[in-house]
Protein backbone atom coordinates (compact mmCIF):
# COMPACT_ATOMS: atom_id res chain seq x y z
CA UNK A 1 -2.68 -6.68 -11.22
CA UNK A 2 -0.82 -8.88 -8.50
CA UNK A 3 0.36 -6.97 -5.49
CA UNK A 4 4.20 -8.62 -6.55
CA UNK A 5 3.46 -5.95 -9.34
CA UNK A 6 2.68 -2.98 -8.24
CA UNK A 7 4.45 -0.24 -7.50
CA UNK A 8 4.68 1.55 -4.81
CA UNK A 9 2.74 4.89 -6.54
CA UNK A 10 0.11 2.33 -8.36
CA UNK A 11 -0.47 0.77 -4.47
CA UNK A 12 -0.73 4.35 -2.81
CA UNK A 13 -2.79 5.65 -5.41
CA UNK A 14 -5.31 2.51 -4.70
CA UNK A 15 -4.92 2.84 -1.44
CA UNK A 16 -6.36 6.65 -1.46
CA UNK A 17 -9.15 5.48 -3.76
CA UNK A 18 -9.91 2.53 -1.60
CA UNK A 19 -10.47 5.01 1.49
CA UNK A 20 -12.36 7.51 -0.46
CA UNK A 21 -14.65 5.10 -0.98
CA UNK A 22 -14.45 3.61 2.46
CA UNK A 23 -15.00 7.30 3.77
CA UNK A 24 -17.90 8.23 1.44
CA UNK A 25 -20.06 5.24 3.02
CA UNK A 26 -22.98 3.76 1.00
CA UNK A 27 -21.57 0.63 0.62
CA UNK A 28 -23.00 -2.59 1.64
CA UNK A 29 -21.33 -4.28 4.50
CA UNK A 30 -19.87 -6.75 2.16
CA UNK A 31 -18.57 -3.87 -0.07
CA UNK A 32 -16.91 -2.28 2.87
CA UNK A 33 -14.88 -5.34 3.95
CA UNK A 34 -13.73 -6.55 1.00
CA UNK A 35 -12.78 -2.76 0.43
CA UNK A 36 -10.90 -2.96 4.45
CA UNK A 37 -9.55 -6.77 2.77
CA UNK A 38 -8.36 -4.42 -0.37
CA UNK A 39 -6.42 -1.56 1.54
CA UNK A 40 -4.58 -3.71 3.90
CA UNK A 41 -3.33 -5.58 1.46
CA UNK A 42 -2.35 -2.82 -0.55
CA UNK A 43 -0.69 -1.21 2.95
CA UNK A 44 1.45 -3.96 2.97
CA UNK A 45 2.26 -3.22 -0.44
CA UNK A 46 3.86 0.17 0.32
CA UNK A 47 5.22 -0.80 3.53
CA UNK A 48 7.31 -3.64 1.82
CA UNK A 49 8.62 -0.65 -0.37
CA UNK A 50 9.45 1.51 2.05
CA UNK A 51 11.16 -0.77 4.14
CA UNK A 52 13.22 -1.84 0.80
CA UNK A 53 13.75 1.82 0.45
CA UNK A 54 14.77 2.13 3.79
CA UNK A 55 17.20 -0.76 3.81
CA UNK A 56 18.65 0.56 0.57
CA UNK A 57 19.38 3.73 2.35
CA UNK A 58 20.89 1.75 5.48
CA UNK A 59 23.30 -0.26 2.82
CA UNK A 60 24.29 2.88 1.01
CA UNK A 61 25.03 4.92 4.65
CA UNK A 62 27.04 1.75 5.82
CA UNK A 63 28.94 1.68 2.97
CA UNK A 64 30.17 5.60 2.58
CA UNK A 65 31.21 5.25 6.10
């Protein structure tokens, strides 16, 4: 699944996994970076929701006012 897919609950949810894993250790160091790679990708993810959310809101204020 391409990050232009996701949704914002499928990227958080991945997100959690990815530093589960991170936390539990016993990776290689390979492993661990393309797991760091993984979750900042998937950070962006959710952070280019929530700052459409946020601009939604924004738009929505500016226009009841």
């Amino acid at each position: 699944m391409t990050e232009e897919s996701l949704s914002y609950e499928q990227a958080r949810a991945e997100l959690a996994t990815v530093v589960e894993k991170l936390e539990t250790g016993g990776n290689t160091l390979e492993e661990s970076l393309s797991l760091w790679e993984r979750g900042e990708e998937l950070a962006a993810v959710c952070q280019k929701w929530l700052d459409g959310a946020r601009a939604r809101l924004d738009a929505a204020r500016a226009a009841a006012e």
